[in-house]
Protein backbone atom coordinates (compact mmCIF):
# COMPACT_ATOMS: atom_id res chain seq x y z
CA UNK A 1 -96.74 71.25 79.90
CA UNK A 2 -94.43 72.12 83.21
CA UNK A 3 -96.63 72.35 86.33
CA UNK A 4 -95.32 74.80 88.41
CA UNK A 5 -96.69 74.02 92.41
CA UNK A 6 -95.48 77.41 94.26
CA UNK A 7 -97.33 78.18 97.67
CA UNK A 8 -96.62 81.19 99.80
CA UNK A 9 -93.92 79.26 102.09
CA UNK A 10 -91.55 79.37 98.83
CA UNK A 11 -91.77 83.05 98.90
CA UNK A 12 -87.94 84.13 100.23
CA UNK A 13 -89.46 87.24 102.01
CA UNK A 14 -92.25 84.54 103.92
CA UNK A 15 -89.92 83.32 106.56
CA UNK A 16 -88.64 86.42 107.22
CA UNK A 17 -92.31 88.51 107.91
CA UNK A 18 -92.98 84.97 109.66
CA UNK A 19 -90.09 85.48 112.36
CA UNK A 20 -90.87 88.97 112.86
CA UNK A 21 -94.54 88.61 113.51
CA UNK A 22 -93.60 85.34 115.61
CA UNK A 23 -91.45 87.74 117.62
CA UNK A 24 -93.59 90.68 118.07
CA UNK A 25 -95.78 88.16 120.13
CA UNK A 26 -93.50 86.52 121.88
CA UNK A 27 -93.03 87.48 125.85
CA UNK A 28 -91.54 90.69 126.64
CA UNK A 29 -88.19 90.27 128.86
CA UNK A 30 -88.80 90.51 132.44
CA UNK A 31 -86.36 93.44 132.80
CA UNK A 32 -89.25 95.16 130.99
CA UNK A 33 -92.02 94.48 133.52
CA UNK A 34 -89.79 93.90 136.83
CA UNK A 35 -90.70 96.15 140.31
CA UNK A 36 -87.61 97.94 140.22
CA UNK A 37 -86.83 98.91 136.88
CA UNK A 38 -90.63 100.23 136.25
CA UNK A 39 -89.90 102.51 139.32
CA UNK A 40 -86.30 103.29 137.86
CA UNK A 41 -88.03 104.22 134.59
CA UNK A 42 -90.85 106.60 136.13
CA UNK A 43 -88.31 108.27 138.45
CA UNK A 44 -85.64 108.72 135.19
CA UNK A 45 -88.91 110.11 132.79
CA UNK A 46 -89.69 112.56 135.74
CA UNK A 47 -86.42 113.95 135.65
CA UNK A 48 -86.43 114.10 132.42
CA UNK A 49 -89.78 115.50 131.61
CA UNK A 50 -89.24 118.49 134.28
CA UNK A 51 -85.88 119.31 132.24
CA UNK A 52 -87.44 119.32 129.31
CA UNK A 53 -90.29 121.04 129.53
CA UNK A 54 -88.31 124.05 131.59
CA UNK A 55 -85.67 124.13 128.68
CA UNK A 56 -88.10 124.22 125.37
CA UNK A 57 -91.56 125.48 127.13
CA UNK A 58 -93.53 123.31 125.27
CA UNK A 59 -97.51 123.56 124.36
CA UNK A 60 -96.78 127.39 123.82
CA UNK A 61 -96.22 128.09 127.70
CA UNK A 62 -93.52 130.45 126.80
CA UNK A 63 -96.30 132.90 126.76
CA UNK A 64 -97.29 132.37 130.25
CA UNK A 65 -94.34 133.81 131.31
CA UNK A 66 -94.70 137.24 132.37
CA UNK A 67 -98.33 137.34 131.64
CA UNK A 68 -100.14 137.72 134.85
CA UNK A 69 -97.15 137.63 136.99
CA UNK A 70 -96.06 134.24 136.21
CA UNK A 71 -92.32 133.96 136.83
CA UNK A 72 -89.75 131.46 136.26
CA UNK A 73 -89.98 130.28 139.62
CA UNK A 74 -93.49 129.94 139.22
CA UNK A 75 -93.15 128.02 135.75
CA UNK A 76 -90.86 125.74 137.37
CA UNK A 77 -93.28 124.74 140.07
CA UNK A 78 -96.26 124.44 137.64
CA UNK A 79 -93.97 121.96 135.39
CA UNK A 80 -93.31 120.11 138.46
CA UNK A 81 -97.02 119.53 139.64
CA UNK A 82 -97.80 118.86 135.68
CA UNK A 83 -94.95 115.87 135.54
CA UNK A 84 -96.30 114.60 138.94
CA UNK A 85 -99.52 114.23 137.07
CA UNK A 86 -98.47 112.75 134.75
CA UNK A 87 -96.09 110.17 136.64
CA UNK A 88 -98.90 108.97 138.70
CA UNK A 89 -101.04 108.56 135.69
CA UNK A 90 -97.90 106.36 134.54
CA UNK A 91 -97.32 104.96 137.48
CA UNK A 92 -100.97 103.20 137.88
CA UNK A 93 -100.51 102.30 133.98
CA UNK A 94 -96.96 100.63 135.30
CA UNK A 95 -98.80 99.00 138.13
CA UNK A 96 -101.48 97.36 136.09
CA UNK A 97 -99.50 96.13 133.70
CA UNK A 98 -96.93 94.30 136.62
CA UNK A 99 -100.11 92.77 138.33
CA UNK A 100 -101.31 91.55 134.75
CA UNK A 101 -97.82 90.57 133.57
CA UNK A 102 -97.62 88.33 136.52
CA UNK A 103 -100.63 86.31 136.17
CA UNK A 104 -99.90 83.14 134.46
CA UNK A 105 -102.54 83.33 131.66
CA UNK A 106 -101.85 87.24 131.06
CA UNK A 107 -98.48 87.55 129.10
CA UNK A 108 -97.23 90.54 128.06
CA UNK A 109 -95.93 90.40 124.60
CA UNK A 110 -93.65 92.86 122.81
CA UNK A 111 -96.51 93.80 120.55
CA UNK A 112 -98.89 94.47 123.51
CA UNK A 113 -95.92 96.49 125.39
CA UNK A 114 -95.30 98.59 122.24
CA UNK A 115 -99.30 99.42 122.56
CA UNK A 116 -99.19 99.74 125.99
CA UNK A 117 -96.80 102.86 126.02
CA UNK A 118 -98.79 103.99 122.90
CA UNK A 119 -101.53 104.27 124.81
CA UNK A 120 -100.01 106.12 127.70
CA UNK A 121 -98.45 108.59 125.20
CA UNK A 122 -102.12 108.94 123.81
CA UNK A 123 -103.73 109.35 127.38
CA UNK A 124 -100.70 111.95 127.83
CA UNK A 125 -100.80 113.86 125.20
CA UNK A 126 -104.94 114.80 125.79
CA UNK A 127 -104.10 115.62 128.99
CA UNK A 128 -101.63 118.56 128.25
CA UNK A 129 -103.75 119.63 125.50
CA UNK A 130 -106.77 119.56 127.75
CA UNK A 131 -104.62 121.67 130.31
CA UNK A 132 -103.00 124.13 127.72
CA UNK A 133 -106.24 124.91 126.35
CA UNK A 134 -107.38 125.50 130.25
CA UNK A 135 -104.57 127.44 131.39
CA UNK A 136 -104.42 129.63 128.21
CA UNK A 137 -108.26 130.02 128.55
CA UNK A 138 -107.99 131.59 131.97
CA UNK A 139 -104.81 133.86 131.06
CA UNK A 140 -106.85 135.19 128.07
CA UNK A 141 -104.36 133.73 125.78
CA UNK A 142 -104.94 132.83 122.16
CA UNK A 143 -104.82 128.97 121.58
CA UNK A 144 -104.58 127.61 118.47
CA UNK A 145 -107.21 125.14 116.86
CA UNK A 146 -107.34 121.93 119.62
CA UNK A 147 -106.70 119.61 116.74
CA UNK A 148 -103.08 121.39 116.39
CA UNK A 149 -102.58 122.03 119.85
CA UNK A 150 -103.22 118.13 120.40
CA UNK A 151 -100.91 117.45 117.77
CA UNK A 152 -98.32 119.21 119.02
CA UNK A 153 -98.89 117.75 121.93
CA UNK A 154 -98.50 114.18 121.09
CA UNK A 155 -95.08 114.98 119.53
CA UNK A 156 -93.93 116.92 122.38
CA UNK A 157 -95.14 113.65 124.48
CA UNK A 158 -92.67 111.23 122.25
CA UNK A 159 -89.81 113.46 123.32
CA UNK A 160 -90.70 113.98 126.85
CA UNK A 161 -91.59 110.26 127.64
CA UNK A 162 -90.70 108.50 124.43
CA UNK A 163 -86.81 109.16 124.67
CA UNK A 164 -86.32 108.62 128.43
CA UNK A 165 -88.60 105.00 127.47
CA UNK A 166 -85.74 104.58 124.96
CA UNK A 167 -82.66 105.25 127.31
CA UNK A 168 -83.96 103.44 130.02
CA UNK A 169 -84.67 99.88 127.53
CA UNK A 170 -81.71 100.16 126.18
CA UNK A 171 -80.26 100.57 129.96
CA UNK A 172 -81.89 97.39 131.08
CA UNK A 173 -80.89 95.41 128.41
CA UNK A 174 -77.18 96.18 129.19
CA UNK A 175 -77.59 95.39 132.37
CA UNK A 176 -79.23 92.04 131.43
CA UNK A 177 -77.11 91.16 129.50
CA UNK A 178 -73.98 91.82 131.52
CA UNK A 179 -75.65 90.16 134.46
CA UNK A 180 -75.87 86.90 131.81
CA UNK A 181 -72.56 87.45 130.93
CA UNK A 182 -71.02 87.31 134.43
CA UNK A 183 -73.62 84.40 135.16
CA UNK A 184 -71.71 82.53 132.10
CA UNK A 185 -68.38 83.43 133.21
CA UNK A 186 -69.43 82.03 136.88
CA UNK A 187 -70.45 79.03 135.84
CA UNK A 188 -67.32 78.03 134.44
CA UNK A 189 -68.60 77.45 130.55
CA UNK A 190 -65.96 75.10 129.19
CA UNK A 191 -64.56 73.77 132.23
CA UNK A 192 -66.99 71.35 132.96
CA UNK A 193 -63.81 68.19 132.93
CA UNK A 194 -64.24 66.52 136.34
CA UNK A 195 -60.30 67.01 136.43
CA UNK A 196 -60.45 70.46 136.67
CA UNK A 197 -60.72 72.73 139.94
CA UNK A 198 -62.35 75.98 139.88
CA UNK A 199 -61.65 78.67 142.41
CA UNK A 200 -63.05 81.83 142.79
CA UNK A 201 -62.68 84.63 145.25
CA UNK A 202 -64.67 86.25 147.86
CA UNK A 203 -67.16 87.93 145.82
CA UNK A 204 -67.51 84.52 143.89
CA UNK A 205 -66.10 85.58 140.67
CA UNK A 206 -64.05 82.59 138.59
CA UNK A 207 -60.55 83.45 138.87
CA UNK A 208 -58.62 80.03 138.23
CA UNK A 209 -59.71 76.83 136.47
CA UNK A 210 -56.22 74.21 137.16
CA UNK A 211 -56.41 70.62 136.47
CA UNK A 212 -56.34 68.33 139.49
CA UNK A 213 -52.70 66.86 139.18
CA UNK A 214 -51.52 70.60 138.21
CA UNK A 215 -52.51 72.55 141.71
CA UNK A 216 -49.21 72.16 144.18
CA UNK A 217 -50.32 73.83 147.03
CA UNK A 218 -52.37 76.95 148.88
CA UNK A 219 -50.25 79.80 150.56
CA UNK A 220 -51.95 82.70 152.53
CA UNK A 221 -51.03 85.85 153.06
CA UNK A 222 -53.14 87.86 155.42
CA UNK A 223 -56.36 88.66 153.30
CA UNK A 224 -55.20 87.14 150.33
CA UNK A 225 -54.14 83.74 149.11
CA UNK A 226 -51.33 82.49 146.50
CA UNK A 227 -52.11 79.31 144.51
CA UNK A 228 -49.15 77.27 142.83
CA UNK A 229 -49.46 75.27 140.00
CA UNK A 230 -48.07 74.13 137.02
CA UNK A 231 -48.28 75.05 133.85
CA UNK A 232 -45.98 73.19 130.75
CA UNK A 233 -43.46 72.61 133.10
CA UNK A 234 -43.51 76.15 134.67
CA UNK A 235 -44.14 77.12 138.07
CA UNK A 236 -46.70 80.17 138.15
CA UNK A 237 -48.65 81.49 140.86
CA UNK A 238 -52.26 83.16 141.38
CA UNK A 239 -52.89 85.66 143.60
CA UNK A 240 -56.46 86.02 144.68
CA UNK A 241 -58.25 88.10 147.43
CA UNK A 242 -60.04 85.32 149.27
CA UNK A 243 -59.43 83.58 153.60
CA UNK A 244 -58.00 80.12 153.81
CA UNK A 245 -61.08 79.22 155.45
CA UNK A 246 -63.55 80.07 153.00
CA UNK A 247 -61.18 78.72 150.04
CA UNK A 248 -60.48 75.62 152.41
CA UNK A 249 -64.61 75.35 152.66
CA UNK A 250 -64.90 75.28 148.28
CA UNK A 251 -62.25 72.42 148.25
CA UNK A 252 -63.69 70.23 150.65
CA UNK A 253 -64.73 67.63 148.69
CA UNK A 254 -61.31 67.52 146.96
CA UNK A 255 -57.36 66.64 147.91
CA UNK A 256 -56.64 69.49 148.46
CA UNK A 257 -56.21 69.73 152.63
CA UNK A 258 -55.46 72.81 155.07
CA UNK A 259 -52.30 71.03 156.88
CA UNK A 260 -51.25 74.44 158.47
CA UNK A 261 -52.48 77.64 159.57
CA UNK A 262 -50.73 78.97 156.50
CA UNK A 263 -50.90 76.14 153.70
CA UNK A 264 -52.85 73.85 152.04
CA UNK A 265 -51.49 70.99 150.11
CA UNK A 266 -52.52 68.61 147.35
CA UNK A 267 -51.71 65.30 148.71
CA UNK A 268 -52.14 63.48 145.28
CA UNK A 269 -48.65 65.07 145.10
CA UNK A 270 -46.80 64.26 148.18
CA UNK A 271 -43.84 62.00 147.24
CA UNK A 272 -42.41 62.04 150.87
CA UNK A 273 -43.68 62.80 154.30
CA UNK A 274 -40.85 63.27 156.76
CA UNK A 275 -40.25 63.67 160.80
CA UNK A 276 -37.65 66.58 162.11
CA UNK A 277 -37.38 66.68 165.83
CA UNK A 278 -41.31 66.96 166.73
CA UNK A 279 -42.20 68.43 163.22
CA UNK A 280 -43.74 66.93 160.40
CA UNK A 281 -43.03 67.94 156.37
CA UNK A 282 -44.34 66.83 152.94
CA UNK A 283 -42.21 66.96 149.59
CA UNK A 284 -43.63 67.20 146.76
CA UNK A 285 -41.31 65.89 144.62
CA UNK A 286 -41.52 68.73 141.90
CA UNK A 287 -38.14 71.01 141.46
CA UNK A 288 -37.94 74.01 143.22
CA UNK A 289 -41.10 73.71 145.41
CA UNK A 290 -40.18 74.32 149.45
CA UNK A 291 -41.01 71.83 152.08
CA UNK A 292 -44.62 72.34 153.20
CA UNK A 293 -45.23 71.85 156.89
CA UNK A 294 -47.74 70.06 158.94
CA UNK A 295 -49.35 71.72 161.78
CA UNK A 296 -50.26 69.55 164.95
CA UNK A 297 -53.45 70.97 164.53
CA UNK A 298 -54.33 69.51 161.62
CA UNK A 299 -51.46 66.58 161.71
CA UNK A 300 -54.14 63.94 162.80
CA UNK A 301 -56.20 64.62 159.42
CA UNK A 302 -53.60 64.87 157.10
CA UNK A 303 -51.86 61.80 158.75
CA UNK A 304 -55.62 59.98 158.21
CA UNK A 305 -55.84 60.69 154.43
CA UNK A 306 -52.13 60.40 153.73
CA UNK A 307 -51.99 56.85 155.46
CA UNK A 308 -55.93 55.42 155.85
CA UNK A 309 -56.51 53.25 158.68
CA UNK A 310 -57.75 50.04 157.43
């Protein structure tokens, strides 16, 4: 007789509920709980709510136009003072849940996020039914059975605060992730060779990754800066918006030395340093590349790495 030993872990669908549920209380990302974007997000849902509820008159307060004098105007301003209501009943919800997100022992997890704004929606939604039953109470306007009104009002809730929560997630995690992506691209993934140099511009974005024995030399020109290197045997230039001084400050700990006002040189590549009258020039020994002077203000230096004093 076969014995057949099958526990729940063989079950195909186990390890997939198991990384779901494992994820659901894992940490929510910080672009969730973060200062700025829980400001960004009650300022957006604001806007949004006082749009919506101007456009489709939700909670049946189409009929308080008109009745009693109430004019658009008037409409406009109550749906204003209602949203600001609302938004500071958000906003303490937003602040409690930053000061308890940031206490070590007090994560907030994706499942207790998703009940967070749950809550708020159900806090919400008995608030406008509580004030549509008031308001059409002192107009003398029939209301519906609370139960419906309330119901109503929840779903009216998930479209005033539910879809502006949506947009504004879906916001932050672009801008995460483009923030990671340019964080990547900065730090040079895949150019980690100690024969390689990296330069970037002003703003500190990566614009050229050249191996050591490729770079020729550094030209300026005004604001900007023309690198010359090699590439299969090709001569090809880079031109990048960046001030000899701070691209002469990221190569300091290289070869790569200001000998002019205008030009830096590699001096792994000098072949021949020569004398004209009271002038001083290095070849580089690589086909048509031009004569790069030496300055007297920075002759000394070059002079002390070209030929070291021993």
């Amino acid at each position: 007789m076969t014995n057949f030993a099958f526990t729940v872990k063989d079950d195909p669908t186990y390890n997939v509920m198991t990384e779901h549920s494992s994820v659901l209380f894992k940490k929510a990302p910080d672009y969730l709980l973060s200062k700025r974007n829980q400001f960004i997000m009650v300022l957006f849902v604001s806007v949004f709510a006082i749009a919506f509820i101007n456009v489709y008159k939700p909670f049946g307060s189409d009929k308080w136009i008109g009745h009693q004098g109430i004019t658009d105007t008037m409409y406009l301003a109550w749906s204003i003072l209602l949203v600001s209501i609302g938004m500071i009943v958000v906003a303490i919800s937003r602040i409690i849940m930053y000061r308890h997100s940031i206490k070590p022992t007090h994560n907030i997890t994706y499942i207790k996020y998703g009940l967070w704004v749950f809550v708020e929606l159900l806090l919400l939604s008995g608030a406008f039914t509580l004030l549509a039953l008031i308001v059409g109470s002192n107009l003398e306007i029939s209301t519906e059975d609370p139960l419906n009104i309330y119901v109503n009002a929840m779903q009216n809730t998930i479209f005033i605060i539910g879809i502006p929560y949506f947009i504004c997630i879906l916001y932050f995690s672009f801008q995460e992730r483009s923030a990671k992506l340019k964080e990547l691209m900065n730090e040079n993934i895949g150019f980690k060779s100690s024969n390689l140099i990296s330069i970037r511009d002003s703003r500190g974005v990566l614009q050229l990754s050249v191996a050591k024995e490729n770079l020729l030399y550094i030209e300026s020109a005004d604001n900007y800066i023309c690198i010359w290197y090699q590439k299969n045997d090709m001569l090809k230039k880079q031109l990048m918006r960046i001030t000899m001084k701070e691209i002469s400050e990221q190569l300091a700990d290289t070869n790569i030395v200001r000998c002019h006002r205008s030009y830096m040189v590699n001096l792994d590549l000098v072949k021949v340093m020569r004398r004209e009258k009271e002038n001083l020039f290095l070849e580089l020994g690589v086909p048509n590349i031009k004569e790069i002077p030496i300055s007297k203000t920075y002759g000394e230096k070059v002079l002390r790495r070209l030929v070291p004093i021993s």
